[in-house]
C-alpha atoms as a PDB file:
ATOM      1  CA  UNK A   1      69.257   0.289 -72.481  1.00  0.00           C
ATOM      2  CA  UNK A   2      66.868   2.019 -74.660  1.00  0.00           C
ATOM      3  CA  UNK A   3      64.213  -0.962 -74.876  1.00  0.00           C
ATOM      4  CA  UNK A   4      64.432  -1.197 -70.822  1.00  0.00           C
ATOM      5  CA  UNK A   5      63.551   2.782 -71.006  1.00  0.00           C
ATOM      6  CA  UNK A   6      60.733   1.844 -72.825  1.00  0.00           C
ATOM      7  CA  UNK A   7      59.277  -1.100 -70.930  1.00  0.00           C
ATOM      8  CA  UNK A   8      58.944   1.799 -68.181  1.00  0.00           C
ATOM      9  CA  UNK A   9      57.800   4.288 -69.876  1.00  0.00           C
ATOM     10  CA  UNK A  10      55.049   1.692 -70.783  1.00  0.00           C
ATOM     11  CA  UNK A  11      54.354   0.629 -66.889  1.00  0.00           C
ATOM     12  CA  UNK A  12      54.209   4.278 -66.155  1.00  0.00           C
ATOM     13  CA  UNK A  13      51.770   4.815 -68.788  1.00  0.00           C
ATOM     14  CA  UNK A  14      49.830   1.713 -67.604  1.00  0.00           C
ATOM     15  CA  UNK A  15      49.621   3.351 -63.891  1.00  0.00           C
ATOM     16  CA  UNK A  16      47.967   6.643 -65.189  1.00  0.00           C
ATOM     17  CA  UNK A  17      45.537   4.861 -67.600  1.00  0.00           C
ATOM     18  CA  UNK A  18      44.635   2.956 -64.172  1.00  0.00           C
ATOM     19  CA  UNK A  19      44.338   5.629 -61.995  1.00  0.00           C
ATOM     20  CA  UNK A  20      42.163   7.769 -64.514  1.00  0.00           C
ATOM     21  CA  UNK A  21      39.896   5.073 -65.060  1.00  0.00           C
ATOM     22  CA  UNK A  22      39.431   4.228 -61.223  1.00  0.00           C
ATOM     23  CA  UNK A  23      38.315   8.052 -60.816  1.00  0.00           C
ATOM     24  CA  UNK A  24      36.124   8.115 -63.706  1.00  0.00           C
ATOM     25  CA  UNK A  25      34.437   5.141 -62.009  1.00  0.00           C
ATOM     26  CA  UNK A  26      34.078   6.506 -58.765  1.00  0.00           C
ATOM     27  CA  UNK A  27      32.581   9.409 -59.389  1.00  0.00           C
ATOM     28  CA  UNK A  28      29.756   7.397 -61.619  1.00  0.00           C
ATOM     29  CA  UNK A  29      29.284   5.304 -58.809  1.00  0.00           C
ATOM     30  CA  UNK A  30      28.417   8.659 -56.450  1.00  0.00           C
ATOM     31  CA  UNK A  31      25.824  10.137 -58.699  1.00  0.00           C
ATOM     32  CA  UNK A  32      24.473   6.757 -59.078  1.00  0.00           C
ATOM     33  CA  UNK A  33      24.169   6.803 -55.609  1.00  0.00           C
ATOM     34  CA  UNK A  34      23.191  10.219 -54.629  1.00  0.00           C
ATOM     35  CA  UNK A  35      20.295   9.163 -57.221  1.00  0.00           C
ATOM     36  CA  UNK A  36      19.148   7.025 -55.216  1.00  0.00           C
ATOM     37  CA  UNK A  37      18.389   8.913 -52.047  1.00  0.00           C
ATOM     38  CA  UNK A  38      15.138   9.807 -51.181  1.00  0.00           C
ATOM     39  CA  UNK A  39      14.756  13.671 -51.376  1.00  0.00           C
ATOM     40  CA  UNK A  40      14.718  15.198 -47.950  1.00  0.00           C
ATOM     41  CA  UNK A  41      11.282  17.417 -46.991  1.00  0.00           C
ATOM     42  CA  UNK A  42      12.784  20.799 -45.139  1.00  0.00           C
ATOM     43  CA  UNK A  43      11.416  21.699 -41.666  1.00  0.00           C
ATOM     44  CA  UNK A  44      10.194  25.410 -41.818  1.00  0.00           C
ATOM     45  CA  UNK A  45      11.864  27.501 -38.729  1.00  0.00           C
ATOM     46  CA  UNK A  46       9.484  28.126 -36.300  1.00  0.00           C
ATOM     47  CA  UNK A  47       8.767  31.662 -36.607  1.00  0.00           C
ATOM     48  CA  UNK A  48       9.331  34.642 -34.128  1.00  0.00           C
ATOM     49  CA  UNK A  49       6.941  36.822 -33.000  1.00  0.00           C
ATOM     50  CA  UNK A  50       7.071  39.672 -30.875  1.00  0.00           C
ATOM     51  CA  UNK A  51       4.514  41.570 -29.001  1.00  0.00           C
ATOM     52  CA  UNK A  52       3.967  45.437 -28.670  1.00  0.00           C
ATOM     53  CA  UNK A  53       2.772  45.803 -25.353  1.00  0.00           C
ATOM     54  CA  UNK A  54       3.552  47.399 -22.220  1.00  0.00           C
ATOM     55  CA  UNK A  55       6.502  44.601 -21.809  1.00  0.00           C
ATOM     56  CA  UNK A  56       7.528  43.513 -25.510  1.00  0.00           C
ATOM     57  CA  UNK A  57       8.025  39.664 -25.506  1.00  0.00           C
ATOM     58  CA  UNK A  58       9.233  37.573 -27.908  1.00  0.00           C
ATOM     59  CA  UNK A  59       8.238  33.890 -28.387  1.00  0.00           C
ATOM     60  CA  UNK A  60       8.305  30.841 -30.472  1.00  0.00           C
ATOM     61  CA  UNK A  61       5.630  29.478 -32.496  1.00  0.00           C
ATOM     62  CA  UNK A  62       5.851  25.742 -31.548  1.00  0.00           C
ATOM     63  CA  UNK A  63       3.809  23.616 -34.429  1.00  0.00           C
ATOM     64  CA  UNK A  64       1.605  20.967 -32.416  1.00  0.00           C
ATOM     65  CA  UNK A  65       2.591  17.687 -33.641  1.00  0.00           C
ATOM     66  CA  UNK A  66      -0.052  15.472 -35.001  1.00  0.00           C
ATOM     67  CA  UNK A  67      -1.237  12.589 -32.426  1.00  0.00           C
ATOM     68  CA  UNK A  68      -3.631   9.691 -32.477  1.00  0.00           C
ATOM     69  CA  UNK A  69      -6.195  10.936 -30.143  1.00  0.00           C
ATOM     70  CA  UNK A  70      -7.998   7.968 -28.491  1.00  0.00           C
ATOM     71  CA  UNK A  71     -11.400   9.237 -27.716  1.00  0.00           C
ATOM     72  CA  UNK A  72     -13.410   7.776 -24.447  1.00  0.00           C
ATOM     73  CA  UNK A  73     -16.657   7.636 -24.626  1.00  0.00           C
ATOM     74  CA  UNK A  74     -18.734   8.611 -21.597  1.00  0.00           C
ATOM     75  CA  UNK A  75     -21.561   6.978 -20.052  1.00  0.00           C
ATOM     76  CA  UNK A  76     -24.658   8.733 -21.577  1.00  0.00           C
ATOM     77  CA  UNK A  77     -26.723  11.066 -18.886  1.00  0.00           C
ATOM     78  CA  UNK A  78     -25.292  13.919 -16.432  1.00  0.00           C
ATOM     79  CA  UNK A  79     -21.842  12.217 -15.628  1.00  0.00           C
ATOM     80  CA  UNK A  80     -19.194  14.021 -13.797  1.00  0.00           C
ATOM     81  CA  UNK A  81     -15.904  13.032 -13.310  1.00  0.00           C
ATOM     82  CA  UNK A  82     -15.997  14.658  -9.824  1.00  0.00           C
ATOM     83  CA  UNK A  83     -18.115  12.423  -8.375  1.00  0.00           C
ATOM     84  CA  UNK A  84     -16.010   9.346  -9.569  1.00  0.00           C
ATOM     85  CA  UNK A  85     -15.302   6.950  -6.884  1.00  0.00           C
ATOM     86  CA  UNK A  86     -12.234   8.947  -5.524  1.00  0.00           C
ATOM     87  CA  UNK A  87     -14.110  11.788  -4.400  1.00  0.00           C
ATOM     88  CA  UNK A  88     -17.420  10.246  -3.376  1.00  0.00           C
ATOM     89  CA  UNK A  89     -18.029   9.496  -0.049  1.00  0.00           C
ATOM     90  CA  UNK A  90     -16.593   6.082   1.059  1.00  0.00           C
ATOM     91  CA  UNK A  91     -17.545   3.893   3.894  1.00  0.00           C
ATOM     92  CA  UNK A  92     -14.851   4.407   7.019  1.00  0.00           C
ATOM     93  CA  UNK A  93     -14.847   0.228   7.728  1.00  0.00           C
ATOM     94  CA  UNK A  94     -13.937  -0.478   4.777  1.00  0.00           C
ATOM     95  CA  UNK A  95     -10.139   1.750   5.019  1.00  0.00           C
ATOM     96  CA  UNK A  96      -9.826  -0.129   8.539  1.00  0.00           C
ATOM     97  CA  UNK A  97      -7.774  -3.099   9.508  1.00  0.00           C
ATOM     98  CA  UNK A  98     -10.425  -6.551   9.427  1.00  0.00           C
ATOM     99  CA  UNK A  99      -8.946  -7.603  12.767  1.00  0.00           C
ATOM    100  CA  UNK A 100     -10.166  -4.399  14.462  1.00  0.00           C
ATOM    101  CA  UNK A 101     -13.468  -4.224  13.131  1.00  0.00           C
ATOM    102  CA  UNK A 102     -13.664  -8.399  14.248  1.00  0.00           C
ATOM    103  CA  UNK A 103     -12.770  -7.911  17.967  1.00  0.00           C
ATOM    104  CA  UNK A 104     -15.229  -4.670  18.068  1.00  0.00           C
ATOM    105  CA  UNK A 105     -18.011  -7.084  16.807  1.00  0.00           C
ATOM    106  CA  UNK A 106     -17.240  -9.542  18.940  1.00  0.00           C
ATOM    107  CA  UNK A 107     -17.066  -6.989  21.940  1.00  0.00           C
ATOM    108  CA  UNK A 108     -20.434  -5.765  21.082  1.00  0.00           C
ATOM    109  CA  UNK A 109     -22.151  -9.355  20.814  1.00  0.00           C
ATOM    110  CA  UNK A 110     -20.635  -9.578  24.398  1.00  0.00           C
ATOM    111  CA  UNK A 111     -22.089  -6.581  25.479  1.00  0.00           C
ATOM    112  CA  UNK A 112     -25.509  -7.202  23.653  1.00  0.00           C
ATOM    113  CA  UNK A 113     -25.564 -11.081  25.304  1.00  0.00           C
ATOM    114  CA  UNK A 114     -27.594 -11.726  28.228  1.00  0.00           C
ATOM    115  CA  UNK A 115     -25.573 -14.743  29.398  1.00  0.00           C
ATOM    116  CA  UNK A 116     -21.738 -14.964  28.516  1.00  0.00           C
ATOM    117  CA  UNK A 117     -20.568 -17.340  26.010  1.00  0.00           C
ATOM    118  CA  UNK A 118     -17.687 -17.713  27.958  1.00  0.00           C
ATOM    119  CA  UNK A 119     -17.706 -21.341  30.144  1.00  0.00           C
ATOM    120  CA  UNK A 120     -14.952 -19.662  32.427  1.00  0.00           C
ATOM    121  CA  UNK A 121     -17.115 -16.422  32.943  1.00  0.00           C
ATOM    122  CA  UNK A 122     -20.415 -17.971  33.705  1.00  0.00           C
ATOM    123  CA  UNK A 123     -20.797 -19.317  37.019  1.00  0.00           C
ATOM    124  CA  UNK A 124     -18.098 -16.671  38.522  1.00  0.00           C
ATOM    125  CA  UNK A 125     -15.513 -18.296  40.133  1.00  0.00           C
ATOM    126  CA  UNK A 126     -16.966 -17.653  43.704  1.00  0.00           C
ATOM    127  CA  UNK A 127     -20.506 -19.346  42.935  1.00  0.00           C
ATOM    128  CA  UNK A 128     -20.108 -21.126  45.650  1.00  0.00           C
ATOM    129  CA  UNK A 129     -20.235 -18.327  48.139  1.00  0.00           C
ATOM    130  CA  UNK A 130     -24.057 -17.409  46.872  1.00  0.00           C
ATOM    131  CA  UNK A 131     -26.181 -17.560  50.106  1.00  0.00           C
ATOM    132  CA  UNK A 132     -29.473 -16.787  48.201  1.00  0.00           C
ATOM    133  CA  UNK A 133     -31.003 -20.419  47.316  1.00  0.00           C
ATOM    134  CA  UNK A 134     -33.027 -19.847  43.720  1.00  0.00           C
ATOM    135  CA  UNK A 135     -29.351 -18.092  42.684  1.00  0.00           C
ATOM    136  CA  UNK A 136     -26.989 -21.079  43.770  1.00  0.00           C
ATOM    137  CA  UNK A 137     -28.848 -23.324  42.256  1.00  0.00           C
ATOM    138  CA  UNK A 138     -28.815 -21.326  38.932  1.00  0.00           C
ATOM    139  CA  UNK A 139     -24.485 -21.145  39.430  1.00  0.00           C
ATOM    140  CA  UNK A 140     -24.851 -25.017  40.264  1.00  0.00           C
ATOM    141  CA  UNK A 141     -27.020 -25.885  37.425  1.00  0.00           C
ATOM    142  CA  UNK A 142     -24.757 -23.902  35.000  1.00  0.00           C
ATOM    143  CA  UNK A 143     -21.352 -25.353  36.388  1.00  0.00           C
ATOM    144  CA  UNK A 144     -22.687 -28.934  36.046  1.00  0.00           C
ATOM    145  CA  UNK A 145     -23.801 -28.243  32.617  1.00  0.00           C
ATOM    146  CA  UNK A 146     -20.218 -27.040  31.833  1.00  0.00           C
ATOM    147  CA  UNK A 147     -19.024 -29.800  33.155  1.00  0.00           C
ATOM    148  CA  UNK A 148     -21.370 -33.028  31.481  1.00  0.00           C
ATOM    149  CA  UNK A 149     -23.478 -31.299  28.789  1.00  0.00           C
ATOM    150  CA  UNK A 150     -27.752 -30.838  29.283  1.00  0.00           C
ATOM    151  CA  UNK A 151     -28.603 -34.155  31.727  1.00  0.00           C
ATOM    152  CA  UNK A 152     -31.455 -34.855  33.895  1.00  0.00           C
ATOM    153  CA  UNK A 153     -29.361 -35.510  36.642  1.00  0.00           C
ATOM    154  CA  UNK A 154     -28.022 -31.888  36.755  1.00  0.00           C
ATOM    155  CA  UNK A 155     -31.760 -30.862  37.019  1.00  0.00           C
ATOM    156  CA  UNK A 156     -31.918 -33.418  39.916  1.00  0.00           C
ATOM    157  CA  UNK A 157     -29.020 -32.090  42.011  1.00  0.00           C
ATOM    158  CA  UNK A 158     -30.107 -28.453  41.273  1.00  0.00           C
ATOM    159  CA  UNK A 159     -33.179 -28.684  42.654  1.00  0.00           C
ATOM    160  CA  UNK A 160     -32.445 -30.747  45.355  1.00  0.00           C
ATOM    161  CA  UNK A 161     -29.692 -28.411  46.689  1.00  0.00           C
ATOM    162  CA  UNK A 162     -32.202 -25.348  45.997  1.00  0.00           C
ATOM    163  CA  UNK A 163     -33.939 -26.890  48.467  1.00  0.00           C
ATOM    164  CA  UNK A 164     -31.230 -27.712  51.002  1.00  0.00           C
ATOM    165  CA  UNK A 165     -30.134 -24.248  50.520  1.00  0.00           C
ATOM    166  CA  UNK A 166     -33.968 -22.731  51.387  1.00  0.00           C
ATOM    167  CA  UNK A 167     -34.186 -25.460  54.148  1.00  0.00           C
ATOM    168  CA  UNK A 168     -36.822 -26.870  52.315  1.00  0.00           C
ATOM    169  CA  UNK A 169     -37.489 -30.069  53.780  1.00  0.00           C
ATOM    170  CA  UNK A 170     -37.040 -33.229  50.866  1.00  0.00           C
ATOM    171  CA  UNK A 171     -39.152 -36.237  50.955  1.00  0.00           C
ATOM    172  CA  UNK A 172     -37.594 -39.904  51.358  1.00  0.00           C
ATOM    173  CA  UNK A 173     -37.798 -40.610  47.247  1.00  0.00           C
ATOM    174  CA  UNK A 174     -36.647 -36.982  46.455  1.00  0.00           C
ATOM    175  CA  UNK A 175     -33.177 -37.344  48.996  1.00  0.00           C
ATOM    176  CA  UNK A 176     -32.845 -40.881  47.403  1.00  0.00           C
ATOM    177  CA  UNK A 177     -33.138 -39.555  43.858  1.00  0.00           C
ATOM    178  CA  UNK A 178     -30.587 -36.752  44.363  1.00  0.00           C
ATOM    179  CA  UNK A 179     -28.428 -39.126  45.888  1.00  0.00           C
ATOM    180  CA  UNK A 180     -28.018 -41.355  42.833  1.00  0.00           C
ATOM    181  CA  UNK A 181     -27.946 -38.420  40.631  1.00  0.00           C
ATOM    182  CA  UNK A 182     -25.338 -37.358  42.395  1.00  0.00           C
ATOM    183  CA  UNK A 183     -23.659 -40.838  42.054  1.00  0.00           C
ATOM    184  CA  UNK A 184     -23.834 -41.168  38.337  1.00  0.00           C
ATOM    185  CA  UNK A 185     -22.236 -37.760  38.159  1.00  0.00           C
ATOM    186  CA  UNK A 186     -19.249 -38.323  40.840  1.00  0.00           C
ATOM    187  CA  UNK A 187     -19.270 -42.317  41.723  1.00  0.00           C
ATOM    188  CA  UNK A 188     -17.807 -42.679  44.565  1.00  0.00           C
ATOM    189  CA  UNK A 189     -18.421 -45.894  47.225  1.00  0.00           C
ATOM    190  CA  UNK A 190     -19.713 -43.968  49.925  1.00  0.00           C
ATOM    191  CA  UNK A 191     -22.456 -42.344  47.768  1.00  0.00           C
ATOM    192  CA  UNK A 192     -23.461 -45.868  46.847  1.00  0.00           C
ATOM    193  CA  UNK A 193     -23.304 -46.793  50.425  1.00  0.00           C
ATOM    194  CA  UNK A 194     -25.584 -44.022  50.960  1.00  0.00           C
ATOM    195  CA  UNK A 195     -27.975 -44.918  48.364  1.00  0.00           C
ATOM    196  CA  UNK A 196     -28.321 -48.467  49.914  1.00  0.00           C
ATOM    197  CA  UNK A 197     -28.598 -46.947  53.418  1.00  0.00           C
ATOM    198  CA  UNK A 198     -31.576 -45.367  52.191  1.00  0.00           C
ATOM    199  CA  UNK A 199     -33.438 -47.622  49.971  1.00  0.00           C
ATOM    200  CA  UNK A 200     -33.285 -49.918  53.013  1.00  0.00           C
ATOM    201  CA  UNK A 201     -34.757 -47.593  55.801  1.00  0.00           C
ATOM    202  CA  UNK A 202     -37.305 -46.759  53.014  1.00  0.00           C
ATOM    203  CA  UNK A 203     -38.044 -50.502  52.891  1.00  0.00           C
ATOM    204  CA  UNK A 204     -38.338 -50.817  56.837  1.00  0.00           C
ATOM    205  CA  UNK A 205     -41.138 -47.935  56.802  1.00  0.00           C
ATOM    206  CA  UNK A 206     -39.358 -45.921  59.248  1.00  0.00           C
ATOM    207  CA  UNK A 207     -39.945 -42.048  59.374  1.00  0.00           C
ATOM    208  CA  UNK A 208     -37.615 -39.835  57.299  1.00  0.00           C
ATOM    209  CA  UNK A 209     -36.879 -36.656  58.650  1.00  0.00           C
ATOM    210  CA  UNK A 210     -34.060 -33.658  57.461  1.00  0.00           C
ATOM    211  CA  UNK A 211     -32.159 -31.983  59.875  1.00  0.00           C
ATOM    212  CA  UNK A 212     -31.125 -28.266  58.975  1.00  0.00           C
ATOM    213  CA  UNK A 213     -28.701 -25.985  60.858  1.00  0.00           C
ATOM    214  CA  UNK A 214     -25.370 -26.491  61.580  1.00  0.00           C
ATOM    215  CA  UNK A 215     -24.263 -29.991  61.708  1.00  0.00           C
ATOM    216  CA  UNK A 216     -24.041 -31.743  64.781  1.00  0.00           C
ATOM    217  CA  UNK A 217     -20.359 -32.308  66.252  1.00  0.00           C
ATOM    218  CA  UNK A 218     -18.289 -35.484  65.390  1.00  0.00           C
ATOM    219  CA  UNK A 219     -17.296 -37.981  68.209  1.00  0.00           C
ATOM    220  CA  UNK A 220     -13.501 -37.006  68.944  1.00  0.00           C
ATOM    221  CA  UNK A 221     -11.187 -39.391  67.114  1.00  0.00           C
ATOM    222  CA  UNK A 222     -10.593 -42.890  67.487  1.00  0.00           C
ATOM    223  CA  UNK A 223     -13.085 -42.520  70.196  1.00  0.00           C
ATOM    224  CA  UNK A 224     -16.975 -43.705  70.930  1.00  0.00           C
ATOM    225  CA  UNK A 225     -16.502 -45.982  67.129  1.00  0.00           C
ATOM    226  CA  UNK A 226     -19.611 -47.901  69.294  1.00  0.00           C
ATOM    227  CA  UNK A 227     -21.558 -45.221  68.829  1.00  0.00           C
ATOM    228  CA  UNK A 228     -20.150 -43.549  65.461  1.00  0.00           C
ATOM    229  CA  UNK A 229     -21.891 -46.485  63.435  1.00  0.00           C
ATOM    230  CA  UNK A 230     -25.109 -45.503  64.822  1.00  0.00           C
ATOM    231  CA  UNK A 231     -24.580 -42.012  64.275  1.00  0.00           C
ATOM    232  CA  UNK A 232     -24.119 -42.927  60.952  1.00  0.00           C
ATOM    233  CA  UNK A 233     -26.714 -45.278  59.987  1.00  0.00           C
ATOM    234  CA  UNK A 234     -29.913 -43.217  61.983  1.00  0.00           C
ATOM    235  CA  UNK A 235     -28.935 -39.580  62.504  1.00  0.00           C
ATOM    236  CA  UNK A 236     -27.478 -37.622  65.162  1.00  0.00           C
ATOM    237  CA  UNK A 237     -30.727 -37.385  67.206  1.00  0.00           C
ATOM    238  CA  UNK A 238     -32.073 -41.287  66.943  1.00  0.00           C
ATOM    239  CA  UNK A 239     -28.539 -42.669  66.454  1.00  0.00           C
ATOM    240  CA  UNK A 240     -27.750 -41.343  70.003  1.00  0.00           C
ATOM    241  CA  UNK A 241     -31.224 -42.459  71.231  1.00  0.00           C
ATOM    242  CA  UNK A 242     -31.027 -45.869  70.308  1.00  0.00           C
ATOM    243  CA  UNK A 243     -27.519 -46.251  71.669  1.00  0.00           C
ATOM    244  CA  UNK A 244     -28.785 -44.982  74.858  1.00  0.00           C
ATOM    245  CA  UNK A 245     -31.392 -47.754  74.916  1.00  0.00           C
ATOM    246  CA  UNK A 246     -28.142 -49.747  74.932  1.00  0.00           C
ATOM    247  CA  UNK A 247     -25.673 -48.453  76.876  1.00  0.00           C
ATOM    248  CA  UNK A 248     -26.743 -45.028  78.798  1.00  0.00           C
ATOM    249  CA  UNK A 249     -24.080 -45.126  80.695  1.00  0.00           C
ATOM    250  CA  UNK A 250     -21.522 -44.779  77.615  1.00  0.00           C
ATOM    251  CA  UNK A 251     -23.542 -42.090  76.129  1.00  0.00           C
ATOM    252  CA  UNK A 252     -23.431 -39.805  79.239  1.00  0.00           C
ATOM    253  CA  UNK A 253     -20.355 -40.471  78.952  1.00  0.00           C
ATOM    254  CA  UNK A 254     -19.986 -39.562  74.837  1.00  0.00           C
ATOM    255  CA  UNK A 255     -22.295 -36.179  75.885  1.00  0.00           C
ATOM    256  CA  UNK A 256     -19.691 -34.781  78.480  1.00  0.00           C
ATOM    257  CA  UNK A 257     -16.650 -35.382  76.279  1.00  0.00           C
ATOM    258  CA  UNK A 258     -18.258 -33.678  73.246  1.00  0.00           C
ATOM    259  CA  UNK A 259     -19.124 -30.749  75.455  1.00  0.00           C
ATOM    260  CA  UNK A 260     -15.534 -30.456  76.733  1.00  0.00           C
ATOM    261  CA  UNK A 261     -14.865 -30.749  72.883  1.00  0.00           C
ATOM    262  CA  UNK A 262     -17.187 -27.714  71.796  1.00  0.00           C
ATOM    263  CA  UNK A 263     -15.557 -25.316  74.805  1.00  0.00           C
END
């Protein structure tokens, strides 16, 4: 009994000697450690100040914190800042929308133009309508040239219907030129029927003569085709003369009926 009083007695004992020695160690180990710590640099309070004045105020002395201060340097000379770019004066096309300032140049180059660019616009569309001769021709020259480019046939058929226009009267070679131009332009058989018509009563040395005014009347149809070839192949006037030669009967005849036709 006694030596199991002294085993814990000793344990006891043990536990203390323990307990000091972890305290003794911990507190070495916080000095050691406070030690180590930098020491800390106290901020002065801002200090108070008050004002004798009519109104007394009181404020705070705020220390201005040191800051890098990056310095610009200036162009050398009289610079201002007010006449940077934002204040000086700025040119109004440039704060516009490009699309607007590209139709207003094209409207003025139409305006400035002495001839329209536009195909569609130049001959109007009622050209043909022009009774003054120099004028059509210009509209006819102008729509051909639209049509097939610069060609010496649309000189040919210009002039030619200048002429027709001014009852000018055309020589045999100038109607058979302006015939063929006109066939190279628009082929069509009885152009080239035309052409040959021509070249052959050129051949034959008989007289060429134009006819201006109104056209004469056509034979009714599916009548007179005796004399209709006639017609065709001389003229009104000498087709109708050398078909009396023929038949005089069948042309007094063709005269009354065209009458009755006219009334």
């Amino acid at each position: 009994m006694k030596r199991l009083q002294k085993g814990m007695l000793r344990v006891a004992l043990c536990c203390v000697l323990f307990a000091i020695a972890c305290g003794i160690y911990t507190e070495f180990d916080k000095k050691r450690f406070r030690k180590s710590l930098q020491p800390l640099s106290l901020v002065e309070e801002n200090p108070v100040h008050t004002h004798q004045g009519g109104d007394s105020q009181t404020h705070t002395d705020v220390p201005i914190m040191d800051t890098v201060i990056s310095t610009i340097e200036s162009p050398t000379g009289d610079y201002d800042w007010r006449s940077d770019d934002m204040n000086a004066p700025t040119d109004l096309a440039d704060n516009t929308d490009p699309w607007e300032n590209w139709w207003e140049h094209i409207e003025n180059q139409e305006l400035s133009a002495d001839v329209p660019e536009d195909v569609e616009d130049y001959p109007p569309k009622d050209w043909h309508r022009t009774t003054d001769p120099v004028l059509f021709a210009e509209y006819y020259r102008a729509q051909l040239t639209n049509q097939f480019g610069d060609l010496p046939q649309v000189d040919i058929l210009a002039d030619g219907y200048m002429k027709i226009k001014a009852e000018i009267p055309m020589t045999l070679d100038e109607k058979i030129e302006h015939v063929e131009a006109m066939y190279d332009l628009f082929p069509d058989e009885k152009t080239r029927e035309t052409i040959a018509f021509l070249k052959e009563w050129k051949a034959s040395g008989n007289p060429f003569k134009m006819e201006f005014g109104p056209p004469p009347p056509s034979p009714p149809a599916d009548q007179f085709l005796d004399i209709k070839p006639f017609v065709e192949r001389y003229g009104w006037e000498d087709g109708i003369a050398k078909f009396r030669q023929i038949n005089p009967e069948r042309v007094v005849e063709f005269e009354r009926i065209v009458n009755q036709h006219q009334h």
